[in-house]
PDB file of N, CA and C in Angstrom:
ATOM      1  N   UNK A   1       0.831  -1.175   0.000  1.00  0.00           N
ATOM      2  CA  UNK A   1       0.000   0.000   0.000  1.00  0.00           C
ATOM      3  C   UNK A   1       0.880   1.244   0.000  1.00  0.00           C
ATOM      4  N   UNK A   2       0.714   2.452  -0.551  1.00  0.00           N
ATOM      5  CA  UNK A   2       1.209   3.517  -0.562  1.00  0.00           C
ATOM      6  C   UNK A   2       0.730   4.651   0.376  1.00  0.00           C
ATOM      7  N   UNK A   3       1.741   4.915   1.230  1.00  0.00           N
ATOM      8  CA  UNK A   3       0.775   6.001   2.341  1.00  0.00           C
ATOM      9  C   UNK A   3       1.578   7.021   2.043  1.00  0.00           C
ATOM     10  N   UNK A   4       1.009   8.729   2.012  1.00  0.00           N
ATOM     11  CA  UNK A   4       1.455   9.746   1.464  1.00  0.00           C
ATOM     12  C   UNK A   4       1.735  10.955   2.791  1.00  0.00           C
ATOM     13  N   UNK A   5       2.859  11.635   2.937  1.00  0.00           N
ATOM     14  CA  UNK A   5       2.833  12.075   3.839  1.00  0.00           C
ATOM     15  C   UNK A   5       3.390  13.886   3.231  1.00  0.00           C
ATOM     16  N   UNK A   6       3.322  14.912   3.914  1.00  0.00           N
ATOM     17  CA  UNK A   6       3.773  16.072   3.367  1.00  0.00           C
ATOM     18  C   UNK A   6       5.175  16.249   4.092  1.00  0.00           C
ATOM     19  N   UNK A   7       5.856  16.866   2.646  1.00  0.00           N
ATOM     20  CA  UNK A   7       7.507  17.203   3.142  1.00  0.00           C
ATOM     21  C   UNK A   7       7.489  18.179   4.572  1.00  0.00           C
ATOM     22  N   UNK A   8       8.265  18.152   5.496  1.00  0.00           N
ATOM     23  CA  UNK A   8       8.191  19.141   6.329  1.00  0.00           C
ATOM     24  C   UNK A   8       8.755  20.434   5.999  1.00  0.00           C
ATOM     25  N   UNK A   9      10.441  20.177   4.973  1.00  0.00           N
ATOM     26  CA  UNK A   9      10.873  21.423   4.679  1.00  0.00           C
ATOM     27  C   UNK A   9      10.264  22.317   3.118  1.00  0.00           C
ATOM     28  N   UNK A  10       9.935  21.328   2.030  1.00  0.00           N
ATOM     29  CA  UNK A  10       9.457  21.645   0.741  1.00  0.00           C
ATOM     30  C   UNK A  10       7.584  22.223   0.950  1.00  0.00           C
ATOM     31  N   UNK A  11       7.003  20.997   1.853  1.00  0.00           N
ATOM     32  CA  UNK A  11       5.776  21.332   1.265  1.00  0.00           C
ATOM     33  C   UNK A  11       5.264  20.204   0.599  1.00  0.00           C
ATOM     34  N   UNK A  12       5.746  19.628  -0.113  1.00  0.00           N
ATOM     35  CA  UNK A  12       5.839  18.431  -1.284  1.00  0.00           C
ATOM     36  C   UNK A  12       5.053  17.004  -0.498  1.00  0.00           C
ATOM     37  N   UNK A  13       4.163  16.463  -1.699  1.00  0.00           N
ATOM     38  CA  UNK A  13       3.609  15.526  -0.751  1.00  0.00           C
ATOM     39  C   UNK A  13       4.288  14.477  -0.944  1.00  0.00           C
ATOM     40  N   UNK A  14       4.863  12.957  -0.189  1.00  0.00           N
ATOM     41  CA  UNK A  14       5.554  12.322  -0.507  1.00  0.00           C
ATOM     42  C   UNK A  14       5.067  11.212  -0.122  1.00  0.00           C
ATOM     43  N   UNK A  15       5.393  10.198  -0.563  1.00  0.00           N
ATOM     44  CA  UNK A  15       5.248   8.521  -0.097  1.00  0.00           C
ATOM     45  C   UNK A  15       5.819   7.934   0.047  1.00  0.00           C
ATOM     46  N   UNK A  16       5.649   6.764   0.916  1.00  0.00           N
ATOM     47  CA  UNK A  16       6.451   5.277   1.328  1.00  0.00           C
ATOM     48  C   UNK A  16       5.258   4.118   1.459  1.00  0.00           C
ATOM     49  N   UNK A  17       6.047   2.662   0.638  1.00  0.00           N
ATOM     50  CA  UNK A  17       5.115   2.012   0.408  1.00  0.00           C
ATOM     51  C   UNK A  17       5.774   0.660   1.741  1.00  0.00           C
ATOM     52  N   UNK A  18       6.034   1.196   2.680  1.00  0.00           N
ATOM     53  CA  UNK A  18       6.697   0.260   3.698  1.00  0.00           C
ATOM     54  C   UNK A  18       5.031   0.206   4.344  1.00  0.00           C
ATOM     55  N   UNK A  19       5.351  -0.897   5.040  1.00  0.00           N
ATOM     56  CA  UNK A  19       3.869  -1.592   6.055  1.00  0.00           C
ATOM     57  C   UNK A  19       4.096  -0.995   7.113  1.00  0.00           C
ATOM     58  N   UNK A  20       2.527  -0.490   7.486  1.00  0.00           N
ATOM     59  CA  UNK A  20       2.365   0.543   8.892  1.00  0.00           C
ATOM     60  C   UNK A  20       2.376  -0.191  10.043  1.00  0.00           C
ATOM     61  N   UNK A  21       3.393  -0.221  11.266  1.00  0.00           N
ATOM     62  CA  UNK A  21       3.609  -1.072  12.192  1.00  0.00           C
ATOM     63  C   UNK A  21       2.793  -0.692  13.172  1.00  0.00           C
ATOM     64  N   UNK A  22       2.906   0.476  13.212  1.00  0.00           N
ATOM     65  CA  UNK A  22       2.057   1.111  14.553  1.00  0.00           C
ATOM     66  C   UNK A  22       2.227   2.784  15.001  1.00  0.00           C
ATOM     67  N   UNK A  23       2.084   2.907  16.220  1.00  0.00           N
ATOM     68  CA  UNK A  23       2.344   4.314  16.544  1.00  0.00           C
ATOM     69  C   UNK A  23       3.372   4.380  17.621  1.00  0.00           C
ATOM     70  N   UNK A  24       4.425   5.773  17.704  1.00  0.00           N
ATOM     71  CA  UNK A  24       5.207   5.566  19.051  1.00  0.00           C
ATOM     72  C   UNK A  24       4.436   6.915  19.877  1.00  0.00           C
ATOM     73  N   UNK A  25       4.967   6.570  20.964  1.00  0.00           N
ATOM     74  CA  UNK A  25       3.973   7.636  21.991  1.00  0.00           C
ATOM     75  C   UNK A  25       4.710   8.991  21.806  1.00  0.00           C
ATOM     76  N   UNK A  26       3.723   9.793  22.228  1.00  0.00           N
ATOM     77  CA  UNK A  26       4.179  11.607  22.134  1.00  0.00           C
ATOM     78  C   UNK A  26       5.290  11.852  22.760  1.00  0.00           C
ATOM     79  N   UNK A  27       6.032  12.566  22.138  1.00  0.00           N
ATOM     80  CA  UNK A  27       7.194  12.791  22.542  1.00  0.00           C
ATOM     81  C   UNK A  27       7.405  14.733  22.092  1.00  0.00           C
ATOM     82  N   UNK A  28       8.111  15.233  23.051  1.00  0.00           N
ATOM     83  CA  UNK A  28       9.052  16.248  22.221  1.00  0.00           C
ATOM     84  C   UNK A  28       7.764  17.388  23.127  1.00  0.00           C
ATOM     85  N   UNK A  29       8.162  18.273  22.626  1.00  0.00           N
ATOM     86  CA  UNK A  29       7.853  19.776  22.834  1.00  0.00           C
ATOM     87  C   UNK A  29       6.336  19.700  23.039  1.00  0.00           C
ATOM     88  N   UNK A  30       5.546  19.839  21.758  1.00  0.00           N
ATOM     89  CA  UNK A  30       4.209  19.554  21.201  1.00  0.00           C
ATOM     90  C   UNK A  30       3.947  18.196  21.375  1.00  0.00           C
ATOM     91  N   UNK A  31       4.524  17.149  22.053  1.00  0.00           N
ATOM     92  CA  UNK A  31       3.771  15.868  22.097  1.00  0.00           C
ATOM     93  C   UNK A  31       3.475  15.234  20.940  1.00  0.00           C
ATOM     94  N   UNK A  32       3.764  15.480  19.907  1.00  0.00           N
ATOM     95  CA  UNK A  32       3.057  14.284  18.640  1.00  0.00           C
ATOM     96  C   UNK A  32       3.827  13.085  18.786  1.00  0.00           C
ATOM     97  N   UNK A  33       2.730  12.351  18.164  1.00  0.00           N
ATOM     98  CA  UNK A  33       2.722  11.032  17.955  1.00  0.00           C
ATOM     99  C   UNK A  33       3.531  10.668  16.504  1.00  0.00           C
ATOM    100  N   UNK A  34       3.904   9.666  16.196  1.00  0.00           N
ATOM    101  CA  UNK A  34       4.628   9.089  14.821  1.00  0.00           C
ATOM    102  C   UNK A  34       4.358   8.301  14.630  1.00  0.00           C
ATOM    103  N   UNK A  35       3.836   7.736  13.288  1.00  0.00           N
ATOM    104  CA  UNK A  35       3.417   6.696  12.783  1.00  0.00           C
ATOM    105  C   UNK A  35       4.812   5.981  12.474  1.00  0.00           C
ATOM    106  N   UNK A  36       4.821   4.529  12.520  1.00  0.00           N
ATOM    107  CA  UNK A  36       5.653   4.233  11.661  1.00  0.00           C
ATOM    108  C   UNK A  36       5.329   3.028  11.312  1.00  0.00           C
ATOM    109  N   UNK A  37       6.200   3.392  10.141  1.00  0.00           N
ATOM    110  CA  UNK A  37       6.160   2.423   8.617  1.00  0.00           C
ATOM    111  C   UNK A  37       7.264   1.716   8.142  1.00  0.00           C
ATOM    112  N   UNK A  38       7.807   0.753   7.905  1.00  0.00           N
ATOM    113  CA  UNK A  38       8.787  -0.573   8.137  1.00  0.00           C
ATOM    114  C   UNK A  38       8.735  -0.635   6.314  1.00  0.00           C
ATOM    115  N   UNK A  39       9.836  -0.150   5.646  1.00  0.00           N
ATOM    116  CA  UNK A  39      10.295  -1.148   4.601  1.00  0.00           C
ATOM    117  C   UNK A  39      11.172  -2.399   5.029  1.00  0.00           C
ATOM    118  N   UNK A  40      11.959  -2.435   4.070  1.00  0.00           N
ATOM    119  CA  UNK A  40      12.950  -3.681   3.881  1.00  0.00           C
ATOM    120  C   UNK A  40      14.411  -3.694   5.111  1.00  0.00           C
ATOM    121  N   UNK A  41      14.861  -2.362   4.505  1.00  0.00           N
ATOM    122  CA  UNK A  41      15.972  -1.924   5.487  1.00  0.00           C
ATOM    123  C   UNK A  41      15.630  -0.429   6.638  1.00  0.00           C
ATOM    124  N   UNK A  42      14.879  -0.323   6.484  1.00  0.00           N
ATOM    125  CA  UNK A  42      14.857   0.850   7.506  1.00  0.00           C
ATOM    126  C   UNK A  42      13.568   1.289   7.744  1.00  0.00           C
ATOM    127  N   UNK A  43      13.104   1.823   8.984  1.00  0.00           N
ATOM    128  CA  UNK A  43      11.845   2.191   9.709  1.00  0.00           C
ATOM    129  C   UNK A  43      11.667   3.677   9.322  1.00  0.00           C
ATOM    130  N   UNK A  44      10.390   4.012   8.708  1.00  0.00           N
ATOM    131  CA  UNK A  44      10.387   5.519   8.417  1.00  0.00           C
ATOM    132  C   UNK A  44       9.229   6.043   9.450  1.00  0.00           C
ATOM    133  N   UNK A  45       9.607   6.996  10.115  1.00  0.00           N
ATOM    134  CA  UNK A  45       8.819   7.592  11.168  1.00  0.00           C
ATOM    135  C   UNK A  45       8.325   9.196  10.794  1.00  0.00           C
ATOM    136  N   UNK A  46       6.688   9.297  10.734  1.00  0.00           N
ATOM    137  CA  UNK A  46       6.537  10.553  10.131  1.00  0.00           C
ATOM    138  C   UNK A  46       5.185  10.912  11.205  1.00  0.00           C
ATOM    139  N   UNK A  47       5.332  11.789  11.626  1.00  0.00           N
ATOM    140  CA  UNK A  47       4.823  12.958  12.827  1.00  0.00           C
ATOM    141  C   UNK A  47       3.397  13.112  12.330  1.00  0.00           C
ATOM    142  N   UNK A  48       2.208  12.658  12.951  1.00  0.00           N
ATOM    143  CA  UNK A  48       1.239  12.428  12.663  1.00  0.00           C
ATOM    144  C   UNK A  48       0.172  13.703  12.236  1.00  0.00           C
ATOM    145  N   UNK A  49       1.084  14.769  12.316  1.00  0.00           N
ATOM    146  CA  UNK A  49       0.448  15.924  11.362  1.00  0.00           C
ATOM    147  C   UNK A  49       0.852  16.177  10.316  1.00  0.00           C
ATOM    148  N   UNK A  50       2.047  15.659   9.787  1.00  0.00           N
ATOM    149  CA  UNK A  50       2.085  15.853   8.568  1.00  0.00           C
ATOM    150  C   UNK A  50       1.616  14.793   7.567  1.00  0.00           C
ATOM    151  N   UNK A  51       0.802  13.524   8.146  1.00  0.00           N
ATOM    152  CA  UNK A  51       0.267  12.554   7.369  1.00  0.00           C
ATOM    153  C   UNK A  51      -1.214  13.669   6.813  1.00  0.00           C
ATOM    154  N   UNK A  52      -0.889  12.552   5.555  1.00  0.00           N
ATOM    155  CA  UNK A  52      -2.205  13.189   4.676  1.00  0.00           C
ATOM    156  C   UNK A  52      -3.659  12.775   5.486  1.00  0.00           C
ATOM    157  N   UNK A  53      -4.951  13.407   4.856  1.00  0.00           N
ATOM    158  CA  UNK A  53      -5.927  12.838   5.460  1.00  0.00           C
ATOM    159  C   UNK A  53      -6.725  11.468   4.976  1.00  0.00           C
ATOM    160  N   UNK A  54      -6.173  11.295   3.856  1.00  0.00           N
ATOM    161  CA  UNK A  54      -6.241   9.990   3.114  1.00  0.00           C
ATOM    162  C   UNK A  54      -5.769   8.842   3.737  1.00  0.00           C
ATOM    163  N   UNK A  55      -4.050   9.031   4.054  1.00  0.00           N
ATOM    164  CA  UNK A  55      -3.234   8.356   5.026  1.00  0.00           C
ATOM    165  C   UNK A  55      -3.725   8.108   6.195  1.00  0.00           C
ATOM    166  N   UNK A  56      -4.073   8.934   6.995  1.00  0.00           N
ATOM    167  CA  UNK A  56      -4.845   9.100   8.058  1.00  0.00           C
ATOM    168  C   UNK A  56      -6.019   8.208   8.350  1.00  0.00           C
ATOM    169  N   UNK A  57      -6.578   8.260   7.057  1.00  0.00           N
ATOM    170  CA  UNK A  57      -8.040   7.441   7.360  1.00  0.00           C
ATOM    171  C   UNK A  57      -8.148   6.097   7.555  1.00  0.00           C
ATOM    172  N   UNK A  58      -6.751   5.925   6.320  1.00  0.00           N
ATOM    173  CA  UNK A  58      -6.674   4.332   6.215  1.00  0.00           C
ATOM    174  C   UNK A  58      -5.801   3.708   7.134  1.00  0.00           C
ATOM    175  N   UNK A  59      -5.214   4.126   8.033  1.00  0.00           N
ATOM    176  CA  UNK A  59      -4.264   3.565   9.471  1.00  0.00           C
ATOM    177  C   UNK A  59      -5.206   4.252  11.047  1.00  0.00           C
ATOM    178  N   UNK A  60      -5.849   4.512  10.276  1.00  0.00           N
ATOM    179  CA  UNK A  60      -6.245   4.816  12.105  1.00  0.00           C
ATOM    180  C   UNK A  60      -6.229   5.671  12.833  1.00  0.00           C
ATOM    181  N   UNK A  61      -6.646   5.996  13.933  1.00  0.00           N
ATOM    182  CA  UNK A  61      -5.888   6.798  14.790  1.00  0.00           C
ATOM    183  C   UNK A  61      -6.047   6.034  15.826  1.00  0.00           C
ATOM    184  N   UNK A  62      -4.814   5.052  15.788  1.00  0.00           N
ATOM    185  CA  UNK A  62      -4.949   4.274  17.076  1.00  0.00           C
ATOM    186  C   UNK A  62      -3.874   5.096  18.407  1.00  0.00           C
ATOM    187  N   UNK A  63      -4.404   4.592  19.344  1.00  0.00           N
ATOM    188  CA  UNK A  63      -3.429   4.941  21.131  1.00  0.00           C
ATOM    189  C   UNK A  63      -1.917   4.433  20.803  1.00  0.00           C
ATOM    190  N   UNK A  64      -1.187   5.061  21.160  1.00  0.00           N
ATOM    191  CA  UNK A  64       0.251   4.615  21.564  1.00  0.00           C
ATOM    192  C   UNK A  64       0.342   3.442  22.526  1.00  0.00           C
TER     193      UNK A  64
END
């Protein structure tokens, strides 16, 4: 599946077709949450406001 997320520095919307593992708990300043998504060699972790609302719909908004 392809989940689409927005660049943080461009703007640009982008994708990764790695499988959505889950969520890690809030962390940092503002507390967000990160989805992450597991390719082959490496775990991509993207800050659950910059996921699209498409992305969004189709993973959930599950609890940490």
């Amino acid at each position: 599946m392809k989940y689409t997320y927005k660049d943080f520095i461009t703007g640009k919307t982008r994708f990764t077709r790695g499988e959505f593992i889950g969520w890690t708990p809030g962390t940092g300043i503002i507390g967000a949450k990160f989805a992450i998504f597991h390719n082959r060699s490496v775990d991509v972790l993207v800050p659950e406001y910059l996921l699209t609302a498409e992305t969004r719909a189709s993973i959930g908004r599950g609890t940490p």
